[in-house]
Protein backbone atom coordinates (compact mmCIF):
# COMPACT_ATOMS: atom_id res chain seq x y z
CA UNK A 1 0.00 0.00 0.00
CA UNK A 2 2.19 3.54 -1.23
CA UNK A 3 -0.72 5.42 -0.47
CA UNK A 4 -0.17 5.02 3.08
CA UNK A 5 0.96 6.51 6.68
CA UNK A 6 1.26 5.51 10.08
CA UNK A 7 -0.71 6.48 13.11
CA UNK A 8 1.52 9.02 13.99
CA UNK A 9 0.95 11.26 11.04
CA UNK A 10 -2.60 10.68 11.07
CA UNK A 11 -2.49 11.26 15.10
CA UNK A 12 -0.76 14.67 13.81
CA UNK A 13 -3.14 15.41 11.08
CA UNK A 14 -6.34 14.69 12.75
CA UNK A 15 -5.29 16.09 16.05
CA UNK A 16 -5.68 12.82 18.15
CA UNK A 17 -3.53 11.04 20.23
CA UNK A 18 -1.71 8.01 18.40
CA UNK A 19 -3.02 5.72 20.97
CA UNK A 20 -6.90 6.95 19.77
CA UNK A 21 -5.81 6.07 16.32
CA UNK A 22 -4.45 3.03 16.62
CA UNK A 23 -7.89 2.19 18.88
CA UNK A 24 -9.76 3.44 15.77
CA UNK A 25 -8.07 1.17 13.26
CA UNK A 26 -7.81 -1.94 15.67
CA UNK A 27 -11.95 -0.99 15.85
CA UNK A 28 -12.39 -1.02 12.37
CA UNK A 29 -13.30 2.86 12.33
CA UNK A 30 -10.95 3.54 9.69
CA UNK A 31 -11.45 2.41 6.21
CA UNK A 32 -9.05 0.92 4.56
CA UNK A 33 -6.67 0.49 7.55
CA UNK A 34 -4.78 -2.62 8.00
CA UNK A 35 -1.53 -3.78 9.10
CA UNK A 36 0.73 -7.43 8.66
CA UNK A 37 -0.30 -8.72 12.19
CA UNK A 38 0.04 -7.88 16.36
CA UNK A 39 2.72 -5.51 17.16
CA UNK A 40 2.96 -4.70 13.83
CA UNK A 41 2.61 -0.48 12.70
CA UNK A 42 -1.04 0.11 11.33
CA UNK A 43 -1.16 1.46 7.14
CA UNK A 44 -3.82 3.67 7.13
CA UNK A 45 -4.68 5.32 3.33
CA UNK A 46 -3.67 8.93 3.17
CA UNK A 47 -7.20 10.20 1.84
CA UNK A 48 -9.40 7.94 5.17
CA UNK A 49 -11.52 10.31 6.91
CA UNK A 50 -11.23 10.66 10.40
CA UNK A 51 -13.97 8.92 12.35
CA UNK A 52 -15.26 11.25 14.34
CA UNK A 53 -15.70 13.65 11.47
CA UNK A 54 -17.70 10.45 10.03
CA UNK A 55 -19.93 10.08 13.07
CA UNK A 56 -20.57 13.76 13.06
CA UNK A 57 -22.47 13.34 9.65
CA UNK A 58 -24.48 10.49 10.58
CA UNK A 59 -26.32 12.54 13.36
């Protein structure tokens, strides 16, 4: 996956902790995230939207 970053950029983007995005991908609240297995760093597509943003719309 090219089109990818880590939680840490994302973490910086969004303006989350890295620990709340890791939570987010491990719950499936970011599409497209995925990573090789346990312990491993999470891929997370450049364009996702952040989840909360996501949840925001749905109310």
């Amino acid at each position: 996956m090219s089109d990818a970053v880590g939680t840490k950029e994302m973490a910086e983007r969004w303006g989350y902790s890295q620990a709340t995005i890791s939570k987010w991908c491990r719950e499936g609240l970011i599409k497209g995230a995925d990573h090789d297995g346990d312990g491993s760093p999470w891929h997370i597509p450049k364009d996702a939207e952040c989840p909360k943003v996501l949840r925001n719309k749905e109310k």
